[in-house]
PDB file of N, CA and C in Angstrom:
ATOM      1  N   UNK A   1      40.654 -58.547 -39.838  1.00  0.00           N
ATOM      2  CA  UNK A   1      39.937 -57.884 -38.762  1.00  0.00           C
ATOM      3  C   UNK A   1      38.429 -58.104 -38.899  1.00  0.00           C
ATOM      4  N   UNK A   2      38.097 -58.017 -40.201  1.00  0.00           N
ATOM      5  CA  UNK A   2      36.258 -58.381 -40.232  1.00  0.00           C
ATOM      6  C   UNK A   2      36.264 -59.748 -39.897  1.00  0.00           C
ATOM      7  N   UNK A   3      37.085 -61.050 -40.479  1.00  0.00           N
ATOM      8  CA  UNK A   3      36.829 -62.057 -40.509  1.00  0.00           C
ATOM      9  C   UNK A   3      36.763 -62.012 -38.743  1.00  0.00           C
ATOM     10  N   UNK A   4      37.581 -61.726 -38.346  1.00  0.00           N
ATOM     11  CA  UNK A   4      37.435 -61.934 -37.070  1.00  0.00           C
ATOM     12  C   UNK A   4      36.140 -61.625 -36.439  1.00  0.00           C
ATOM     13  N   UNK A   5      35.428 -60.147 -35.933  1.00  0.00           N
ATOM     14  CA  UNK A   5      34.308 -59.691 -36.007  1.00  0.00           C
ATOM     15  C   UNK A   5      33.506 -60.657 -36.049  1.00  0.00           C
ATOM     16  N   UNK A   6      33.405 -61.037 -38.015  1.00  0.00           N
ATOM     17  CA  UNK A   6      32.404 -61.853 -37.913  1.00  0.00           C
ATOM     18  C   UNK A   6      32.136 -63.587 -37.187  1.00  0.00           C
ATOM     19  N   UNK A   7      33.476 -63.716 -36.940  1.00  0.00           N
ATOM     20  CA  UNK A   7      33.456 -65.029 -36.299  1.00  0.00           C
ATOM     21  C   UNK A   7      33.162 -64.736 -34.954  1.00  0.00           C
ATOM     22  N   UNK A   8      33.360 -63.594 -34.348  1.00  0.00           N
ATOM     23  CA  UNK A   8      32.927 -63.855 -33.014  1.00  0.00           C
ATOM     24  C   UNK A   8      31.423 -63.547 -32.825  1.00  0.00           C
ATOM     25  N   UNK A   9      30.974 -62.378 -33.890  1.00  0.00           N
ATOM     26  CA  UNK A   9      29.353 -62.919 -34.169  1.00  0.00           C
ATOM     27  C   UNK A   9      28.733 -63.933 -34.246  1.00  0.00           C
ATOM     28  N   UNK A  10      29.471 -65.001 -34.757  1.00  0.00           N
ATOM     29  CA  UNK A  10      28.763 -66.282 -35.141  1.00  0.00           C
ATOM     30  C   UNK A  10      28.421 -67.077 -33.978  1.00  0.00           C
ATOM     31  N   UNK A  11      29.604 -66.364 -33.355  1.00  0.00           N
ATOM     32  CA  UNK A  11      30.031 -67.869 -31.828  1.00  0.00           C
ATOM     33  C   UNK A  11      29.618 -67.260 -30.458  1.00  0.00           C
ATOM     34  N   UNK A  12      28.230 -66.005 -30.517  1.00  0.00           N
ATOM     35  CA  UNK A  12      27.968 -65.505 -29.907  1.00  0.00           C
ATOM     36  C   UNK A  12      26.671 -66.560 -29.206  1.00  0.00           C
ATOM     37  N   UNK A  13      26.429 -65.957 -27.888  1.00  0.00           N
ATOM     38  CA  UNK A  13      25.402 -66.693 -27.137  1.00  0.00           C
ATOM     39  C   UNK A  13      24.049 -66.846 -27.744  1.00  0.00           C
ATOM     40  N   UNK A  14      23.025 -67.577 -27.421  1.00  0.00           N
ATOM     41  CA  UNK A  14      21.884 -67.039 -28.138  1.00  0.00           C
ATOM     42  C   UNK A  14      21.188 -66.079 -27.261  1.00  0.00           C
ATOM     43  N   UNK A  15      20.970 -66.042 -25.884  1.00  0.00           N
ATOM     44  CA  UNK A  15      20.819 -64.983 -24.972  1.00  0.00           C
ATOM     45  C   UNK A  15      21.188 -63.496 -25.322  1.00  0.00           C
ATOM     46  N   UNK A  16      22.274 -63.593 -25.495  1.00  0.00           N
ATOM     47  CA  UNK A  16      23.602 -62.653 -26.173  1.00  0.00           C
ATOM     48  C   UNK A  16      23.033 -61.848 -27.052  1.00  0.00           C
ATOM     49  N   UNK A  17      22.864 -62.934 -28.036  1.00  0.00           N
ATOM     50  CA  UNK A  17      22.348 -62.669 -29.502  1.00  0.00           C
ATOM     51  C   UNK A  17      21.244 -62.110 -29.519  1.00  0.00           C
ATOM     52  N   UNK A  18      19.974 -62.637 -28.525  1.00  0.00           N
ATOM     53  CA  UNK A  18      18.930 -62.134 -28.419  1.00  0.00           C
ATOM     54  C   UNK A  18      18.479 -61.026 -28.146  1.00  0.00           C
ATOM     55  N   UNK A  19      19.036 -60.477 -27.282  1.00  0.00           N
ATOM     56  CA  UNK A  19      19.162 -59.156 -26.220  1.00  0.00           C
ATOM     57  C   UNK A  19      19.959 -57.959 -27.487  1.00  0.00           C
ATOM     58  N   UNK A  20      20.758 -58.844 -28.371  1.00  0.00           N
ATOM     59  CA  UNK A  20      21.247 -57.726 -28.931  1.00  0.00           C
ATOM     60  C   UNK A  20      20.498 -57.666 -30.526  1.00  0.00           C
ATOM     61  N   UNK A  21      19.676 -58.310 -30.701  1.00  0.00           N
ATOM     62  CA  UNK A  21      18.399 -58.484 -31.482  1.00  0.00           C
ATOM     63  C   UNK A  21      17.712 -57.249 -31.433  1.00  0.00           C
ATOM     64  N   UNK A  22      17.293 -57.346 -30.270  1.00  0.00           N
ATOM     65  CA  UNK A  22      16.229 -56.372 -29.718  1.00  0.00           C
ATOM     66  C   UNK A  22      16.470 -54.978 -29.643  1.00  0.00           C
ATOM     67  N   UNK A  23      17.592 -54.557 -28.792  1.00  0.00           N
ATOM     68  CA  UNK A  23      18.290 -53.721 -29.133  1.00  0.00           C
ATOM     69  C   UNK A  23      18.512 -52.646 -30.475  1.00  0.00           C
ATOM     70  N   UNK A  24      19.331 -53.609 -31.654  1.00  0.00           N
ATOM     71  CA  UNK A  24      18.681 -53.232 -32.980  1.00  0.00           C
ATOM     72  C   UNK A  24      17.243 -52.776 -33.205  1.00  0.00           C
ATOM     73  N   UNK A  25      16.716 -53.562 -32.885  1.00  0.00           N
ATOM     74  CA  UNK A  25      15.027 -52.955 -32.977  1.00  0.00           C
ATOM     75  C   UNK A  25      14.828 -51.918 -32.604  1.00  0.00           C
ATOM     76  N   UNK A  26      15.177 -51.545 -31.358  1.00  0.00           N
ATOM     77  CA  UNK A  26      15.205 -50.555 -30.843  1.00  0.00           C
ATOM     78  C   UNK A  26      15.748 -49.252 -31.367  1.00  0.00           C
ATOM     79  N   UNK A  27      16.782 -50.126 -31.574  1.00  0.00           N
ATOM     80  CA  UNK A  27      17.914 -48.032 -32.288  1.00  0.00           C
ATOM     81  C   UNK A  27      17.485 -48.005 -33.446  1.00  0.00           C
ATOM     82  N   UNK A  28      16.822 -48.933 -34.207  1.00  0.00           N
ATOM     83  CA  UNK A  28      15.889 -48.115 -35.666  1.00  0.00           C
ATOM     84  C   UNK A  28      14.964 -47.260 -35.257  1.00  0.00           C
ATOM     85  N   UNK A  29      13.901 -48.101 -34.501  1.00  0.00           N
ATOM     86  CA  UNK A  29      12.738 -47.242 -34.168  1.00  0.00           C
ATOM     87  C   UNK A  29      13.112 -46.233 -33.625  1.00  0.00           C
ATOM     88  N   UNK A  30      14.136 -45.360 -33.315  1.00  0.00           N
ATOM     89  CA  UNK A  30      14.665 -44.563 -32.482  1.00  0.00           C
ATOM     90  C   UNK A  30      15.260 -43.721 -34.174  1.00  0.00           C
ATOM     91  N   UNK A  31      15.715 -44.696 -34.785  1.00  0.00           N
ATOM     92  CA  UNK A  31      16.061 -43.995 -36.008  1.00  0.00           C
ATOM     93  C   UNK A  31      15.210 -43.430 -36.720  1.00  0.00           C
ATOM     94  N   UNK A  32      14.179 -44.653 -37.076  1.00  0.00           N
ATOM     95  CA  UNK A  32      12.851 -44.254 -37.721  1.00  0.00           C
ATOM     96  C   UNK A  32      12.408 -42.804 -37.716  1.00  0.00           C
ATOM     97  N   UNK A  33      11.989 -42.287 -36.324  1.00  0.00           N
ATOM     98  CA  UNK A  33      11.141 -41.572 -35.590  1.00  0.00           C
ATOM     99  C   UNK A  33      12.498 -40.222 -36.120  1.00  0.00           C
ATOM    100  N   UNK A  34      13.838 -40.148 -36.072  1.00  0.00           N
ATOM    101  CA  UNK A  34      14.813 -39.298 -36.220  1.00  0.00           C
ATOM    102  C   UNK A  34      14.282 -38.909 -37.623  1.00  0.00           C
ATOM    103  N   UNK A  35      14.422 -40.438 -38.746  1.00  0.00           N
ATOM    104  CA  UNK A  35      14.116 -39.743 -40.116  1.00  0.00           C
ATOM    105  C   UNK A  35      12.578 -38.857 -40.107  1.00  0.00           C
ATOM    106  N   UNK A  36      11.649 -39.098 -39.348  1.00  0.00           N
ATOM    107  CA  UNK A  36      11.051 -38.694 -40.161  1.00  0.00           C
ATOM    108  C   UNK A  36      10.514 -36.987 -39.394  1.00  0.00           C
ATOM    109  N   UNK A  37      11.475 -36.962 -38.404  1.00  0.00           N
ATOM    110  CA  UNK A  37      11.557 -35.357 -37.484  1.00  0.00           C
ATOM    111  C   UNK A  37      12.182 -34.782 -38.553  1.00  0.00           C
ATOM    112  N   UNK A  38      13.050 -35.149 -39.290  1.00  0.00           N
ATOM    113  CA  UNK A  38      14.739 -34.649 -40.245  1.00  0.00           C
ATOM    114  C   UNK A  38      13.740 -34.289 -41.720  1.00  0.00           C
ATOM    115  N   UNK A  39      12.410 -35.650 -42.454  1.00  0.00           N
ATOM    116  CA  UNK A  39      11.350 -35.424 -42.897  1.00  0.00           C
ATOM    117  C   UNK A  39      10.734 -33.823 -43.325  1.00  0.00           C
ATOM    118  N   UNK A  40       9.911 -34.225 -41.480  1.00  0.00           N
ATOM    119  CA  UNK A  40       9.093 -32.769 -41.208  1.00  0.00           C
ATOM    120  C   UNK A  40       9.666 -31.407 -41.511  1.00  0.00           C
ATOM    121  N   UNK A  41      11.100 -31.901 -40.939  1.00  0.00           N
ATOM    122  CA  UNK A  41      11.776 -30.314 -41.424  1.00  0.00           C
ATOM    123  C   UNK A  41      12.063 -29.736 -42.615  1.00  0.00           C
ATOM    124  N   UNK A  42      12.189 -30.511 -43.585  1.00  0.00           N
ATOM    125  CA  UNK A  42      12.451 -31.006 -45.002  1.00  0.00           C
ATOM    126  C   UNK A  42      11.157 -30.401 -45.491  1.00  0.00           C
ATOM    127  N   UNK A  43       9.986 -30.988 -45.189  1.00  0.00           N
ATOM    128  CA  UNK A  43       8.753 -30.185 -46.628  1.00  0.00           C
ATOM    129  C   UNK A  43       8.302 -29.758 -45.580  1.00  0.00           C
ATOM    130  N   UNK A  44       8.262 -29.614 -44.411  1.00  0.00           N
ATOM    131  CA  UNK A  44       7.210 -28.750 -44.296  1.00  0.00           C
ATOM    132  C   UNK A  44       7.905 -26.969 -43.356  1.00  0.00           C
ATOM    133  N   UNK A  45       9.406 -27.476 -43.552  1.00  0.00           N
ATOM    134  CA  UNK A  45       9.759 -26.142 -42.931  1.00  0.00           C
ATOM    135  C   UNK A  45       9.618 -25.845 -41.387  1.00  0.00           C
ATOM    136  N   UNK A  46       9.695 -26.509 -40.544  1.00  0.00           N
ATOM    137  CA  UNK A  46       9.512 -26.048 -39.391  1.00  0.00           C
ATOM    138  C   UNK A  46      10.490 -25.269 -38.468  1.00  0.00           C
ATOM    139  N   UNK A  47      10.434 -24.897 -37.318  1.00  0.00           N
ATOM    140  CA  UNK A  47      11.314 -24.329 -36.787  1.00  0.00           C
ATOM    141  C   UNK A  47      12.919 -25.242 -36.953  1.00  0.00           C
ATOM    142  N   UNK A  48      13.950 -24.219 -36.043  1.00  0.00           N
ATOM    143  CA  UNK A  48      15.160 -25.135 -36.210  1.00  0.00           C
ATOM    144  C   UNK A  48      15.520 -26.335 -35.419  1.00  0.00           C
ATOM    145  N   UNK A  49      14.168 -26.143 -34.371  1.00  0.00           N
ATOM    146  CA  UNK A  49      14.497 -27.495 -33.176  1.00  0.00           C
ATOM    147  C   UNK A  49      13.984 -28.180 -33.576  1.00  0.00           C
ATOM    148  N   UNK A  50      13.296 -28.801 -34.489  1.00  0.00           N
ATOM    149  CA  UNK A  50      12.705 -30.102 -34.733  1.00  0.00           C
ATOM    150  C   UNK A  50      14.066 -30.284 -35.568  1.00  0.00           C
ATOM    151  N   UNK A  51      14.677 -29.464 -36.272  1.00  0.00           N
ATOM    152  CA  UNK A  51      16.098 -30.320 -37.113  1.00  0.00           C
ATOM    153  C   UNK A  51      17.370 -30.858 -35.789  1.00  0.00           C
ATOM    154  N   UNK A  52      17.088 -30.446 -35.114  1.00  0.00           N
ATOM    155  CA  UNK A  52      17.980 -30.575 -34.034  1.00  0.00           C
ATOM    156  C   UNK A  52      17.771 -31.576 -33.365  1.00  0.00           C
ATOM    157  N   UNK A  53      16.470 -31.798 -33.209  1.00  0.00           N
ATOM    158  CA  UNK A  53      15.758 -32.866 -32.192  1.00  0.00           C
ATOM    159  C   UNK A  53      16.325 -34.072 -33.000  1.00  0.00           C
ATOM    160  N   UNK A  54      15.834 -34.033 -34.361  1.00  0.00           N
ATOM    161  CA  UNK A  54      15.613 -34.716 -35.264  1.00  0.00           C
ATOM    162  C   UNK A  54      17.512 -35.608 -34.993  1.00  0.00           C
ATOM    163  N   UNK A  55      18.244 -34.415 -35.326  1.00  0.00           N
ATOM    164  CA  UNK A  55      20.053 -34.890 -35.478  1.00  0.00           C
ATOM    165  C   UNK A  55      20.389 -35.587 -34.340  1.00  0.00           C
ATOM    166  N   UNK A  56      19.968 -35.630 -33.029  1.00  0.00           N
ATOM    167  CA  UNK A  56      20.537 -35.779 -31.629  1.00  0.00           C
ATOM    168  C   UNK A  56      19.365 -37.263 -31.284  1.00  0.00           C
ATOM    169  N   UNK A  57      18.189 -37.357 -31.960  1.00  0.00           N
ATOM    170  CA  UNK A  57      18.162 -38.828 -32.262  1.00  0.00           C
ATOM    171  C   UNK A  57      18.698 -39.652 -33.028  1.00  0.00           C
ATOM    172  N   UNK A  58      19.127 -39.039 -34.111  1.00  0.00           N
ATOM    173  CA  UNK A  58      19.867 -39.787 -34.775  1.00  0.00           C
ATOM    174  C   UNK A  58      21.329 -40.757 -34.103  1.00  0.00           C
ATOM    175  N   UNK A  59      21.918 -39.299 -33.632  1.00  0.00           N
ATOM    176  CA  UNK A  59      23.190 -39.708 -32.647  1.00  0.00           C
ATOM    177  C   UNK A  59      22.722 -41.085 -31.598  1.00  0.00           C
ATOM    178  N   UNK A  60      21.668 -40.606 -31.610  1.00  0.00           N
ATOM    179  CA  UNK A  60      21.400 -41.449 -30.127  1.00  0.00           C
ATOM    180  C   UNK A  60      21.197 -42.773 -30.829  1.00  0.00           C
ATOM    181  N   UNK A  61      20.365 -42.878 -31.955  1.00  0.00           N
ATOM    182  CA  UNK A  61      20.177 -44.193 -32.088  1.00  0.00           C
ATOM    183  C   UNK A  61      21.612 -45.140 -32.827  1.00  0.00           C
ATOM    184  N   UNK A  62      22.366 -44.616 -33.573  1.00  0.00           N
ATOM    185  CA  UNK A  62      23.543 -44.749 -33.586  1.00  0.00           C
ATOM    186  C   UNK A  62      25.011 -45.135 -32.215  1.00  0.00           C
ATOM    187  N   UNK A  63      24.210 -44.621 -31.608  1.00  0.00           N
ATOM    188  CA  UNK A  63      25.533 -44.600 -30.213  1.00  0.00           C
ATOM    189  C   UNK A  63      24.662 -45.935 -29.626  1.00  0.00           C
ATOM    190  N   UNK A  64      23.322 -46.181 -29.540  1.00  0.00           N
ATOM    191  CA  UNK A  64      22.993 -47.598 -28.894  1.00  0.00           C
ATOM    192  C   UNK A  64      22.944 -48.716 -29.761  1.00  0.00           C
ATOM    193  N   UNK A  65      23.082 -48.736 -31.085  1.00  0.00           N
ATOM    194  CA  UNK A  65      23.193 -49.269 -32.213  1.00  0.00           C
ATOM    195  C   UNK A  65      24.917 -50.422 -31.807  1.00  0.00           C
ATOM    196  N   UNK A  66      25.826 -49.065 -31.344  1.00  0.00           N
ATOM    197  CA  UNK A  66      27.052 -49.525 -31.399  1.00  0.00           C
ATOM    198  C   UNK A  66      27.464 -50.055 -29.716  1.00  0.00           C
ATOM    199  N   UNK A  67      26.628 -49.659 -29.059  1.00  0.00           N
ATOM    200  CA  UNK A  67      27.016 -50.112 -27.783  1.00  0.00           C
ATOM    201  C   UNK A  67      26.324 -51.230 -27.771  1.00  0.00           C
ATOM    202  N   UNK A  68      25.427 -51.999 -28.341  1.00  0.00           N
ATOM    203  CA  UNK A  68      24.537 -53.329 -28.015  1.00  0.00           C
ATOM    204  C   UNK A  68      25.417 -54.121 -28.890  1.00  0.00           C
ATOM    205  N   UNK A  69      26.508 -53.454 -29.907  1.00  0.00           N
ATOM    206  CA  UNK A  69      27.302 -54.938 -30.677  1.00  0.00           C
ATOM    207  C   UNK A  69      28.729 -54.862 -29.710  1.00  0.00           C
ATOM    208  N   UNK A  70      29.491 -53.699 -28.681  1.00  0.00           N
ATOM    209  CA  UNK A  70      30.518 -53.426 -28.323  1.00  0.00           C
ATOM    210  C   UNK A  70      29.635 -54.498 -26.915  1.00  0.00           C
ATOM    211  N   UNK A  71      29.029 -54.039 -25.967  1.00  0.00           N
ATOM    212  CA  UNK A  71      28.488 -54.845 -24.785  1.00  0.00           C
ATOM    213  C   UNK A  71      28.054 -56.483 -25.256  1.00  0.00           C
ATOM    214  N   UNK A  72      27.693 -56.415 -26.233  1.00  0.00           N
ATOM    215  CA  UNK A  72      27.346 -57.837 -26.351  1.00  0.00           C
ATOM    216  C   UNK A  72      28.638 -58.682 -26.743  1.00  0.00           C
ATOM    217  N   UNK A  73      29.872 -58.190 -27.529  1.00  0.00           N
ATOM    218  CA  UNK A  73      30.497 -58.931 -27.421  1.00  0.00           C
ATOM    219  C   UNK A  73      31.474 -59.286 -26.522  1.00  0.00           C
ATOM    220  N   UNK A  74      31.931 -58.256 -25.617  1.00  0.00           N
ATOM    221  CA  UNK A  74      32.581 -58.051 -24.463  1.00  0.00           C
ATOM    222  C   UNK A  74      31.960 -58.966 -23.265  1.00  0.00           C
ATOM    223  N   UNK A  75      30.008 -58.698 -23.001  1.00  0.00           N
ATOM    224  CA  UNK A  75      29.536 -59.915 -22.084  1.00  0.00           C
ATOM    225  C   UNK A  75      29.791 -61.529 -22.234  1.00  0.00           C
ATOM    226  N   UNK A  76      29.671 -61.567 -23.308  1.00  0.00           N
ATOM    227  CA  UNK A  76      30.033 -62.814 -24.199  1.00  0.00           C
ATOM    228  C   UNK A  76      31.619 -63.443 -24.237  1.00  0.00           C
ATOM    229  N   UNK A  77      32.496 -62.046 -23.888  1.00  0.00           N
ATOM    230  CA  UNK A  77      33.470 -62.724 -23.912  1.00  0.00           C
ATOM    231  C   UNK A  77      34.322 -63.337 -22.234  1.00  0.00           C
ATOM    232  N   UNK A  78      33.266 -62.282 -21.773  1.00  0.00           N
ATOM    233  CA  UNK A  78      33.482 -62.327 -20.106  1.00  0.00           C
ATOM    234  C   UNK A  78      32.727 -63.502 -19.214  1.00  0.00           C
ATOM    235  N   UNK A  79      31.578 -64.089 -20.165  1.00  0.00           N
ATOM    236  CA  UNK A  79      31.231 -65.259 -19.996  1.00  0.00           C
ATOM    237  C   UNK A  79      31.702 -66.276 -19.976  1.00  0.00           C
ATOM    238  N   UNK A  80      32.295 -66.981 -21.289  1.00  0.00           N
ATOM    239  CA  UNK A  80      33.642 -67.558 -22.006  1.00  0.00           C
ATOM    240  C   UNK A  80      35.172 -67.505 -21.296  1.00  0.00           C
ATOM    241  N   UNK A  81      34.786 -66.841 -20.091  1.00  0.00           N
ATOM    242  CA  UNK A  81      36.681 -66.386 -19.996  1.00  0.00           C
ATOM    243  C   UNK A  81      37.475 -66.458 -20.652  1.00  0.00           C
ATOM    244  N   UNK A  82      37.128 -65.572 -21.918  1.00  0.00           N
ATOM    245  CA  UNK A  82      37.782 -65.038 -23.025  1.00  0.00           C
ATOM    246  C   UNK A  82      38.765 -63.560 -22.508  1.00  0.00           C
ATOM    247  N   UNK A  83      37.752 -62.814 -21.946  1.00  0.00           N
ATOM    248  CA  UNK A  83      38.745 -61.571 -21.454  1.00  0.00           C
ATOM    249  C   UNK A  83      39.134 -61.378 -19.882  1.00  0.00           C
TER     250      UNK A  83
END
């Protein structure tokens, strides 16, 4: 099942690839900004919504994390008339 995965990573577009490059970039910096709300709450004690704020970016950058490798390989495969 990984080998697979990773082979269809390999044999992905570079467009594809690119877009889902970026993406990544994206759901860190989205992560980033989560750790360091999750941080603030950590030493310096703040109310309970910055831990909250903090958890529900996390989610978020996680849920676009997984939808830019689920959409990219699905476009890719709908390109291909694979599916």
């Amino acid at each position: 099942m990984i080998k697979l995965f990773i082979n269809s990573y390999k044999e992905l577009d570079n467009k594809i690839l690119n877009i889902m490059k970026k993406g990544f970039k994206f759901s860190f910096a989205i992560c980033m900004i989560s750790v360091l709300l999750l941080l603030t709450y950590l030493f310096i004690n703040a109310n309970i919504y910055i831990y909250q704020i903090g958890i529900m970016l996390f989610q978020l950058a996680l849920f676009y994390g997984i939808s830019f490798i689920i959409c990219g390989i699905v476009v890719d495969g709908i390109k291909k008339n694979n599916i």
